[in-house]
Protein backbone atom coordinates (compact mmCIF):
# COMPACT_ATOMS: atom_id res chain seq x y z
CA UNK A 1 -28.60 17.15 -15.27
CA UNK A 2 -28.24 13.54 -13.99
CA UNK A 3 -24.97 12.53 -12.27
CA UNK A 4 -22.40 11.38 -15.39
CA UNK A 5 -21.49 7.80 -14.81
CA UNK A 6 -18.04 6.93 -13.73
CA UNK A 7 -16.28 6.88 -17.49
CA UNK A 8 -17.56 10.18 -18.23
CA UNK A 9 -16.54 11.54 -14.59
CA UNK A 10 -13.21 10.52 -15.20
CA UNK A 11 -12.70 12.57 -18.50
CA UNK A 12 -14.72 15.57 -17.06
CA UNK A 13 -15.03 15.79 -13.33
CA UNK A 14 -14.51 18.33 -11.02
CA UNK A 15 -13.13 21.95 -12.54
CA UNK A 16 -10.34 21.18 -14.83
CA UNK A 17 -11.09 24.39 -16.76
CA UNK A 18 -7.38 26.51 -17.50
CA UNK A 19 -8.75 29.95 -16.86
CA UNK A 20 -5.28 31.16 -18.83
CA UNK A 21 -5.66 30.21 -21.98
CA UNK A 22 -8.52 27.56 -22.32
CA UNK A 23 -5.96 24.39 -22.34
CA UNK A 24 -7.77 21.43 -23.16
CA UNK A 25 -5.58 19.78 -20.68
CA UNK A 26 -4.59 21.81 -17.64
CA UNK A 27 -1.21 23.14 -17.94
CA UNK A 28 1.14 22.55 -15.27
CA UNK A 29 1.63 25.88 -13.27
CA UNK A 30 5.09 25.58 -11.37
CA UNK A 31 4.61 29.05 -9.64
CA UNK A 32 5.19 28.97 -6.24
CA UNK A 33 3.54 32.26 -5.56
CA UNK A 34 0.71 34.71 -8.00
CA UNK A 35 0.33 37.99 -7.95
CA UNK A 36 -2.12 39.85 -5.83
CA UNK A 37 -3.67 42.56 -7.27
CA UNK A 38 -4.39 44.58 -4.18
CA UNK A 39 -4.51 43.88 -0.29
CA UNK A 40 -8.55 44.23 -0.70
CA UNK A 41 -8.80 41.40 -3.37
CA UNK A 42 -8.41 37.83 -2.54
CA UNK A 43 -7.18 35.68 -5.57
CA UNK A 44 -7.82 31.87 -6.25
CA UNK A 45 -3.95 31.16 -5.35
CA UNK A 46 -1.75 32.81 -3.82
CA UNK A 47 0.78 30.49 -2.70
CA UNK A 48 1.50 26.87 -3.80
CA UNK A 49 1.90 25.38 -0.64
CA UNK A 50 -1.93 26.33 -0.08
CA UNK A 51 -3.69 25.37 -3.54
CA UNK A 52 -2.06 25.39 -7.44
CA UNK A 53 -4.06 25.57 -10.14
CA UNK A 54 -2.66 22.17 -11.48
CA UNK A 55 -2.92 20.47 -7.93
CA UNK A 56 -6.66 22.08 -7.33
CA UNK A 57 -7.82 20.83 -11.32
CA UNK A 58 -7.00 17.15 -9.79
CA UNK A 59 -8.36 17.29 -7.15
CA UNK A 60 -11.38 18.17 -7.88
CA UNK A 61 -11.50 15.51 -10.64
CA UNK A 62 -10.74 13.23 -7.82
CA UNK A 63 -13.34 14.55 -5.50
CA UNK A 64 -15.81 13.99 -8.06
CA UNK A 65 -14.85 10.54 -8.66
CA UNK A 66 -15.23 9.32 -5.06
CA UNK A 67 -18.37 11.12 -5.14
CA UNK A 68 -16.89 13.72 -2.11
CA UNK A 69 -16.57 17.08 -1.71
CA UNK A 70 -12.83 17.81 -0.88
CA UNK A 71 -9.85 15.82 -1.88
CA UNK A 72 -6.48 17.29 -1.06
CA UNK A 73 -3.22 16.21 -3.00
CA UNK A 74 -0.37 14.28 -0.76
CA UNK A 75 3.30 14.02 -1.82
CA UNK A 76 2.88 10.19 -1.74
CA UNK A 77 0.35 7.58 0.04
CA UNK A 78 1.78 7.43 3.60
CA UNK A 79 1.87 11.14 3.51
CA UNK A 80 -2.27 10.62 2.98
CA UNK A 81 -2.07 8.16 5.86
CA UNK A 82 -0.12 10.39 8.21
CA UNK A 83 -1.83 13.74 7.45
CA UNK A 84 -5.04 11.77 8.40
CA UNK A 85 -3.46 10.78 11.82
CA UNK A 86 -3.05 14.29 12.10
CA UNK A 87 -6.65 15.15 12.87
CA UNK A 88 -6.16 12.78 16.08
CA UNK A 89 -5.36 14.39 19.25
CA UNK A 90 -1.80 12.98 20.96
CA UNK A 91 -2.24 9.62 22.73
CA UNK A 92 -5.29 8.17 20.19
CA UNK A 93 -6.11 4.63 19.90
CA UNK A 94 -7.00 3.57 16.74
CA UNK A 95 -9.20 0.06 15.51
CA UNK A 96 -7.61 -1.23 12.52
CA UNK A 97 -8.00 -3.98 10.30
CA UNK A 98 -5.63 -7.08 10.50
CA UNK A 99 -2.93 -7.40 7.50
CA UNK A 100 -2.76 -3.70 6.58
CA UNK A 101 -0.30 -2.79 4.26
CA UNK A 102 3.27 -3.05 5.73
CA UNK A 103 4.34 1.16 5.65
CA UNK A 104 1.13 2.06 7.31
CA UNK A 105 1.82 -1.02 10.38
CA UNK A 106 5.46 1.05 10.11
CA UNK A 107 4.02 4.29 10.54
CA UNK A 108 1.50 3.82 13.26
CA UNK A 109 3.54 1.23 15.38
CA UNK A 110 6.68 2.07 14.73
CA UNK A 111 6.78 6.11 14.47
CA UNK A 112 3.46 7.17 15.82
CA UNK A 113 3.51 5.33 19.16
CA UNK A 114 6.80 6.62 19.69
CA UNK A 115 6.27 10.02 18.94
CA UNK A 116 2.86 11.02 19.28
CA UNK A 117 1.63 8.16 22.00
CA UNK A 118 -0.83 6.48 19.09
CA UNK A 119 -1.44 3.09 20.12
CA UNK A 120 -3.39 0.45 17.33
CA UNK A 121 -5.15 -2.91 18.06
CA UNK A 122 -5.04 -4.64 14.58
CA UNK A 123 -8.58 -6.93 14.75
CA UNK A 124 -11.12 -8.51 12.16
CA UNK A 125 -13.17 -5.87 11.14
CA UNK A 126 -15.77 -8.23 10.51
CA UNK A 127 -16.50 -9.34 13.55
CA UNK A 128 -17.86 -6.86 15.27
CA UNK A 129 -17.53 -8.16 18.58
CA UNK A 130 -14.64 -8.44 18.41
CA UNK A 131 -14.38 -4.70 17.16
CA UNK A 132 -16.38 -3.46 20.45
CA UNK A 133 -14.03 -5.76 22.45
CA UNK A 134 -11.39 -3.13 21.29
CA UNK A 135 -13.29 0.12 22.14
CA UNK A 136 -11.37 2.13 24.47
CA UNK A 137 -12.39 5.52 26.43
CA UNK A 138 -9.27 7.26 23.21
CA UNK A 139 -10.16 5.47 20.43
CA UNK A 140 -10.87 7.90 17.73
CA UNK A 141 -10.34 6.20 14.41
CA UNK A 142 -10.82 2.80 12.50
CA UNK A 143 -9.00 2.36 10.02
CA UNK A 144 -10.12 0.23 6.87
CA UNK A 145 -8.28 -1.44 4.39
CA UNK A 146 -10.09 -3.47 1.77
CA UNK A 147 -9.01 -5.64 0.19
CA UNK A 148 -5.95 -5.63 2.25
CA UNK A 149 -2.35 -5.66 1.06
CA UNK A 150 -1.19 -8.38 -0.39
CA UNK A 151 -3.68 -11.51 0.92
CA UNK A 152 -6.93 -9.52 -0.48
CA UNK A 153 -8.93 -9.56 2.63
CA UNK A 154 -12.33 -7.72 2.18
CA UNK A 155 -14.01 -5.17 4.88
CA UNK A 156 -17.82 -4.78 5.12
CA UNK A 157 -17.32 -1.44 5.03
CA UNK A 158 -21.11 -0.81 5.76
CA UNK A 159 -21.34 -2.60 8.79
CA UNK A 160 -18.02 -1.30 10.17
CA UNK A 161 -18.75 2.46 9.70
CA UNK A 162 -22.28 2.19 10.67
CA UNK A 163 -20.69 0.95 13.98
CA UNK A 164 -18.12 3.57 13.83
CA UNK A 165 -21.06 6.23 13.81
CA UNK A 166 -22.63 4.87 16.88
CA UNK A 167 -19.63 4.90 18.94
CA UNK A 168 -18.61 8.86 17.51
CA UNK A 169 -15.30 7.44 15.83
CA UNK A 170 -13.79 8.63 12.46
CA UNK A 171 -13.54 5.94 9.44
CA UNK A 172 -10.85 6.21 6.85
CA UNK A 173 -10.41 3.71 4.40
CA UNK A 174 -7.73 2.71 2.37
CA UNK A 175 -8.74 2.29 -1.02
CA UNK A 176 -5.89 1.97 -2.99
CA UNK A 177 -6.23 -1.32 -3.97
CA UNK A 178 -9.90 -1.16 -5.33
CA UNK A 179 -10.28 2.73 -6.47
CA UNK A 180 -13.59 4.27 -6.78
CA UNK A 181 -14.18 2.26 -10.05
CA UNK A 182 -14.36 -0.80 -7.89
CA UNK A 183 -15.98 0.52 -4.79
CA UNK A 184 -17.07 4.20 -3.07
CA UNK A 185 -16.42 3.79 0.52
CA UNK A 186 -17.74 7.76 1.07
CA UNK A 187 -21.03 5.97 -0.28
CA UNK A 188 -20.90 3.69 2.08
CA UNK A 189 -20.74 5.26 5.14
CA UNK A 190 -16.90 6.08 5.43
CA UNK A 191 -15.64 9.34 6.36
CA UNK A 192 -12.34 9.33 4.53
CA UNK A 193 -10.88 7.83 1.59
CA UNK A 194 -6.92 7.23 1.50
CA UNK A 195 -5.40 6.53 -1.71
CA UNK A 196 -1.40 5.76 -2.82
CA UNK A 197 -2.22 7.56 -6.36
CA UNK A 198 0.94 5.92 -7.32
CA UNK A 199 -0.77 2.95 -7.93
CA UNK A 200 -3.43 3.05 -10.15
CA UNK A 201 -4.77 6.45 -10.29
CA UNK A 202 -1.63 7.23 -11.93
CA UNK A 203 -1.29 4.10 -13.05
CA UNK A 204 1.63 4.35 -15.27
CA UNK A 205 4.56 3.75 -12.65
CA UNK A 206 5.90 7.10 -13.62
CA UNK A 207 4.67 9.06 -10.45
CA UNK A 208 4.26 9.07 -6.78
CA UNK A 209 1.83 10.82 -4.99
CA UNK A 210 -1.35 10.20 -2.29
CA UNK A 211 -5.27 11.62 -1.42
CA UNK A 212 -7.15 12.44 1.09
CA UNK A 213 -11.11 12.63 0.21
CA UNK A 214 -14.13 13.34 1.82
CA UNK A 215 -17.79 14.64 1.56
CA UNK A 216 -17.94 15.82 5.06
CA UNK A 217 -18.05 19.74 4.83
CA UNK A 218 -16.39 20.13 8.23
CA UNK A 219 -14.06 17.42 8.23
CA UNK A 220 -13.03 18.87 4.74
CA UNK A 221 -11.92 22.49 6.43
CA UNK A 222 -10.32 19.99 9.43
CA UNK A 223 -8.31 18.17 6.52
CA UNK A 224 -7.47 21.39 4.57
CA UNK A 225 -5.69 23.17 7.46
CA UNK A 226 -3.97 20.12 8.52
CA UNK A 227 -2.75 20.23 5.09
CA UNK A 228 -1.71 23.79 4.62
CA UNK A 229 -0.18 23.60 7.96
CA UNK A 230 2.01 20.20 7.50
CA UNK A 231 2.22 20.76 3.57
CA UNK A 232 3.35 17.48 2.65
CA UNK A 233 1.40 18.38 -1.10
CA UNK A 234 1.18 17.09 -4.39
CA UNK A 235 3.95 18.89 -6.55
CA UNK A 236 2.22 20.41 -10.01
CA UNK A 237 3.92 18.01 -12.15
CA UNK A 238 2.99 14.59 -10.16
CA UNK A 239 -1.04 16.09 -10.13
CA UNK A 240 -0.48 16.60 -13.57
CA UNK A 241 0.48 13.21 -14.50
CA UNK A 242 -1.96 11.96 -12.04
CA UNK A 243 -5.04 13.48 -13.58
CA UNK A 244 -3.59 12.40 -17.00
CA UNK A 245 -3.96 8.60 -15.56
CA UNK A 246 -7.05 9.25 -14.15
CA UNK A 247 -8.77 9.74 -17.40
CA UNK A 248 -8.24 6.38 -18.49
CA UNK A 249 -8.58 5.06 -15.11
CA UNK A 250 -12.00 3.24 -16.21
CA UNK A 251 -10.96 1.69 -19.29
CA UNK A 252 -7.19 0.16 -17.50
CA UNK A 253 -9.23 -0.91 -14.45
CA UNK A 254 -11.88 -3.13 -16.59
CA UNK A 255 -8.71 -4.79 -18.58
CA UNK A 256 -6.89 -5.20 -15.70
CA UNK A 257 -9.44 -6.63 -13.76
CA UNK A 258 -10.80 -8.91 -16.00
CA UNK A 259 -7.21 -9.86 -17.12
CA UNK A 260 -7.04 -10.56 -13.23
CA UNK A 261 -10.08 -13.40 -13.00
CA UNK A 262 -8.83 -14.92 -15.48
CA UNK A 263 -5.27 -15.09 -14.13
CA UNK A 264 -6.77 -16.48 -10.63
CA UNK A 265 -8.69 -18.75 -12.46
CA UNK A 266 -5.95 -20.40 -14.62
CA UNK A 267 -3.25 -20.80 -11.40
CA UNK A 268 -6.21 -21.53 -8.36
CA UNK A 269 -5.69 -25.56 -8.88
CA UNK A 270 -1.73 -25.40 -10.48
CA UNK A 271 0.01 -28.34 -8.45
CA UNK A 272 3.02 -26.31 -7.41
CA UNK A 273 0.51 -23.58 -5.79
CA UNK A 274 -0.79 -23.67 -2.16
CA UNK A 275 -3.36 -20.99 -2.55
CA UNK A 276 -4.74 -18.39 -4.75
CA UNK A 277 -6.09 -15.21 -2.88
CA UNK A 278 -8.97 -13.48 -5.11
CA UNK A 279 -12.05 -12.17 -4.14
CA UNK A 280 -12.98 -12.57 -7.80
CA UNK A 281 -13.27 -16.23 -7.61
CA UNK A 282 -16.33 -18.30 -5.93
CA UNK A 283 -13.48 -20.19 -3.56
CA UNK A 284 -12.65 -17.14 -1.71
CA UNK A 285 -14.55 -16.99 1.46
CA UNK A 286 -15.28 -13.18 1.11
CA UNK A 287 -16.56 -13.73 -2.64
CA UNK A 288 -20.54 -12.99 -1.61
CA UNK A 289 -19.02 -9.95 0.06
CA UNK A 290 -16.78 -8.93 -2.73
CA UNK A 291 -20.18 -8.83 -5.21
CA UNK A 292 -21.97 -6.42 -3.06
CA UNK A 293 -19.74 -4.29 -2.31
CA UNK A 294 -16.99 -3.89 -5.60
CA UNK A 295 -18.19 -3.86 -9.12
CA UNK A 296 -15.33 -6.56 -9.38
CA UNK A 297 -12.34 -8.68 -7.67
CA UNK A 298 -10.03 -6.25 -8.04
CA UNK A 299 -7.01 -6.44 -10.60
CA UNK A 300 -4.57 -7.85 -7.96
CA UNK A 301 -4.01 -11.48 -7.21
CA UNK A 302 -1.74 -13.06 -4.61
CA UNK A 303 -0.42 -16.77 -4.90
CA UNK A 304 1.32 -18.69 -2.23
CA UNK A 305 3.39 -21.09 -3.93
CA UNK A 306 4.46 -25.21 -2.66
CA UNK A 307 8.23 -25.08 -1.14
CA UNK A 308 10.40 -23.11 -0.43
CA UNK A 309 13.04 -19.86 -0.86
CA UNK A 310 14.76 -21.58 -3.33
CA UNK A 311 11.47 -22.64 -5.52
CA UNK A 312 10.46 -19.19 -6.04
CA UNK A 313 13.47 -17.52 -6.50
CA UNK A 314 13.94 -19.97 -9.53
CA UNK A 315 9.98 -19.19 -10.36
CA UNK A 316 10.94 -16.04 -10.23
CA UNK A 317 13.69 -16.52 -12.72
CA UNK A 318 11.75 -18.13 -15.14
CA UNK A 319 8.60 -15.01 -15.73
CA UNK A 320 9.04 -12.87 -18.76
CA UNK A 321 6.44 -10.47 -18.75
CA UNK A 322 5.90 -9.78 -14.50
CA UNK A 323 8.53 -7.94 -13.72
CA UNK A 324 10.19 -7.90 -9.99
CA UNK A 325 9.26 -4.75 -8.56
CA UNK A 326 7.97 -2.63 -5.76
CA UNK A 327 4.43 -1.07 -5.93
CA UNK A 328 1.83 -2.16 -8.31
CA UNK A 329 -1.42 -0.50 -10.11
CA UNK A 330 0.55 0.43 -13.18
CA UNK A 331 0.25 -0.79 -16.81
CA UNK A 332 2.55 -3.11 -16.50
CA UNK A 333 2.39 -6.86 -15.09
CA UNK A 334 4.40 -6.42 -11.83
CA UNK A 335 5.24 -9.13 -9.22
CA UNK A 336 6.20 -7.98 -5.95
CA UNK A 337 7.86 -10.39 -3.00
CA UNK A 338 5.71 -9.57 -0.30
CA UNK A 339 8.52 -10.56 2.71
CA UNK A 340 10.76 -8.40 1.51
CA UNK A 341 9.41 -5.80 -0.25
CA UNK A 342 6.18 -4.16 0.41
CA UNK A 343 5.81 -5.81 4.30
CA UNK A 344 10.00 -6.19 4.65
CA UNK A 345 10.09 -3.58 7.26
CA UNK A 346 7.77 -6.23 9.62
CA UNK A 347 9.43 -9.28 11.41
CA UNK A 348 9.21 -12.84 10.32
CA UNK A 349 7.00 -13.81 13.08
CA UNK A 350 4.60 -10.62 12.27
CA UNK A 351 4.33 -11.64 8.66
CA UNK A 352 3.95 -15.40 9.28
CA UNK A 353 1.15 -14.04 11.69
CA UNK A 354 -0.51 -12.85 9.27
CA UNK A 355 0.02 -15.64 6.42
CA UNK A 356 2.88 -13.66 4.73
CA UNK A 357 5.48 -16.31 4.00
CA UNK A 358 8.80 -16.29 1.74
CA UNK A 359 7.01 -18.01 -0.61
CA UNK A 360 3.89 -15.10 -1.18
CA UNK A 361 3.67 -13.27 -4.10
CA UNK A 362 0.78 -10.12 -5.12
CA UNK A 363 0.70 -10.20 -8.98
CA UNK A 364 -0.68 -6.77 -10.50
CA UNK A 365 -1.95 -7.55 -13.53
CA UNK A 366 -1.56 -5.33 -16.24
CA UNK A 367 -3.10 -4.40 -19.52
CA UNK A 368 -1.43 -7.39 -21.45
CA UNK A 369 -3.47 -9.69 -23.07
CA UNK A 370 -4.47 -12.50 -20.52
CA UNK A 371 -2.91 -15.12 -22.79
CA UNK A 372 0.41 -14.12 -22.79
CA UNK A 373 0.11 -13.29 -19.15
CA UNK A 374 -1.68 -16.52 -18.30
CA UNK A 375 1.35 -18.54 -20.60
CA UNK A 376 3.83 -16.83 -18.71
CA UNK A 377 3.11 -17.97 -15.22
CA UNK A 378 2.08 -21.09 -16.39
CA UNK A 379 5.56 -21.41 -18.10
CA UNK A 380 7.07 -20.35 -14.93
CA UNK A 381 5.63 -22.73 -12.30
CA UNK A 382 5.26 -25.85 -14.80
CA UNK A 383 9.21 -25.66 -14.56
CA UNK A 384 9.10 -25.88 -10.84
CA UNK A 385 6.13 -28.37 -11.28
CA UNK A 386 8.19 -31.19 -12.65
């Protein structure tokens, strides 16, 4: 049979079957250890730490979705990121894009180099002479985040890990943001997929959690005993509720991202905004890009707004439906403060370096309907307007 297209893939992929009791839904198995029959005979599971049936049903749903052959279940997002740092040896260099998400520029710059002598050059990944510029005799990873977190920067991620290949370094990509229904980086060329679950895998704000996915065979068995060996895993319950999200992961992700154009649209010439950051939208200079590589502009858009502080503390005051809060991905309409929140731990003069300003804000648009949404903001910034 033919290869099921992405909604059916997300209701059936992978091996979900409950071997117990024929579950329609796999149960959650909280076992930390199964019996062995005999010393000769080598069960599925034996100990938690190494696979669960609950964990394993996810992620091979999850494997199937990226279109790899191995995902493995982290306890949250930067636990992904770090277990992949964990197949460099001590004192790598890594190549990674400009603007990446605050936690990981905390983990590799600010933990990592530290302990572990990791040292990162953040460049354009587009410009690829610049990327060669950055080759050193250590460098053993690029990392790739597209679109970046929150100002929706896009990464040809075919041209990067074609050059990747040619120079014997490891991609990984961060693909939180987009997800597999907006773009399949293992397609492409990559050699790892991150992905914070929490966001919209799960995508009801009710779990945390974080993958690792690849098709490589070997890198797979590479991944698998860096992961039994750390064991910074997915608990039962949080794969659980994260392969309960996944099966509607096609029909949020095509309401939130068209709830998301339409947002962009609506605010990209408000007076009281500076800039709109969509890939969505024919303005943004990535847009060509954004069509050949994602099915869509993603359900996240990021506004910089006239002023100051003070201005969008009162905008802030004024929304209804967006709600003030960390993360983003779920149901929900969320607007998150990028300076303080999800790139707080960085400096001033590393945020404003990389167009972060008190006055940015990442919407993640939710499932509403795009009227309310839309009246909302408007209602909002018309109030700071006049």
């Amino acid at each position: 049979m033919k290869t099921p297209h992405f909604s059916t893939l997300a209701v059936h992929g992978g091996e979900q079957t409950d071997k117990g009791h024929n579950a329609a839904f796999p149960p959650i198995y909280t076992a930390s250890s199964f019996i062995q029959s005999d010393l000769s005979h080598q069960a599925d599971f034996g100990y938690s730490r190494v696979a669960n049936p609950t964990r394993s049903a996810y992620e091979s749903a999850l494997a199937a979705l990226e279109q790899g052959c191995y995902a493995t279940a982290t306890a949250s997002g930067m636990a992904a990121t770090a277990l992949a740092l964990e197949l460099l040896p001590a004192g790598a260099h890594i190549i990674a894009m400009r603007g990446v998400y605050g936690g990981t520029h905390r983990l590799f710059d600010k933990l990592r180099a530290a302990n572990n002598g990791l040292s990162v050059d953040y460049v354009d990944l587009n410009d690829l002479n610049a990327v060669a510029a950055a080759v050193k005799p250590n460098t053993a990873m690029i990392w790739i985040e597209t679109p970046t977190n929150p100002l929706l920067e896009l990464v040809d991620i075919t041209a990067i890990c074609q050059f990747a290949r040619e120079h014997a370094l490891l991609t990984c990509v961060d693909n939180t943001f987009a997800t597999a229904w907006n773009q399949t980086p293992l397609r492409l060329g990559a050699d790892i997929v991150m992905l914070s679950t929490s966001k919209y895998i799960g995508g009801h704000s009710d779990m945390i959690g974080g993958a690792l996915v690849t098709a490589d065979e070997a890198l797979a068995k590479k991944i698998d005993f860096a992961k039994t060996t750390v064991g910074a895993i997915a608990s039962p319950f949080d794969a659980y509720l994260a392969l309960r999200g996944l099966k509607t992961l096609d029909l949020r992700m095509q309401r939130q991202c068209d709830n998301a154009l339409k947002v962009a649209t609506a605010l990209e010439n408000h007076p009281a905004i500076e800039a709109v950051f969509y890939p969505g939208l024919p303005s943004h200079p990535q847009h060509a890009l954004c069509q050949t590589q994602m099915r869509s502009g993603g359900a996240v858009v990021t506004i910089q707004l006239k002023g100051t502080r003070v201005e969008s503390e009162r905008f802030l005051s004024r929304l209804r439906y967006f709600i003030l809060a960390e993360s983003l991905g779920g149901v929900e309409s969320m607007i998150n403060h990028s300076a303080s929140m999800s790139h707080g731990s960085m400096s001033e003069e590393e945020r404003e370096a990389m167009g972060i300003f008190d006055t940015t804000f990442r919407l993640s648009v939710g499932i509403e309907d795009s009227r309310d949404l839309i009246e909302d903001l408007l209602h909002a910034l018309d109030q700071e307007a006049s």
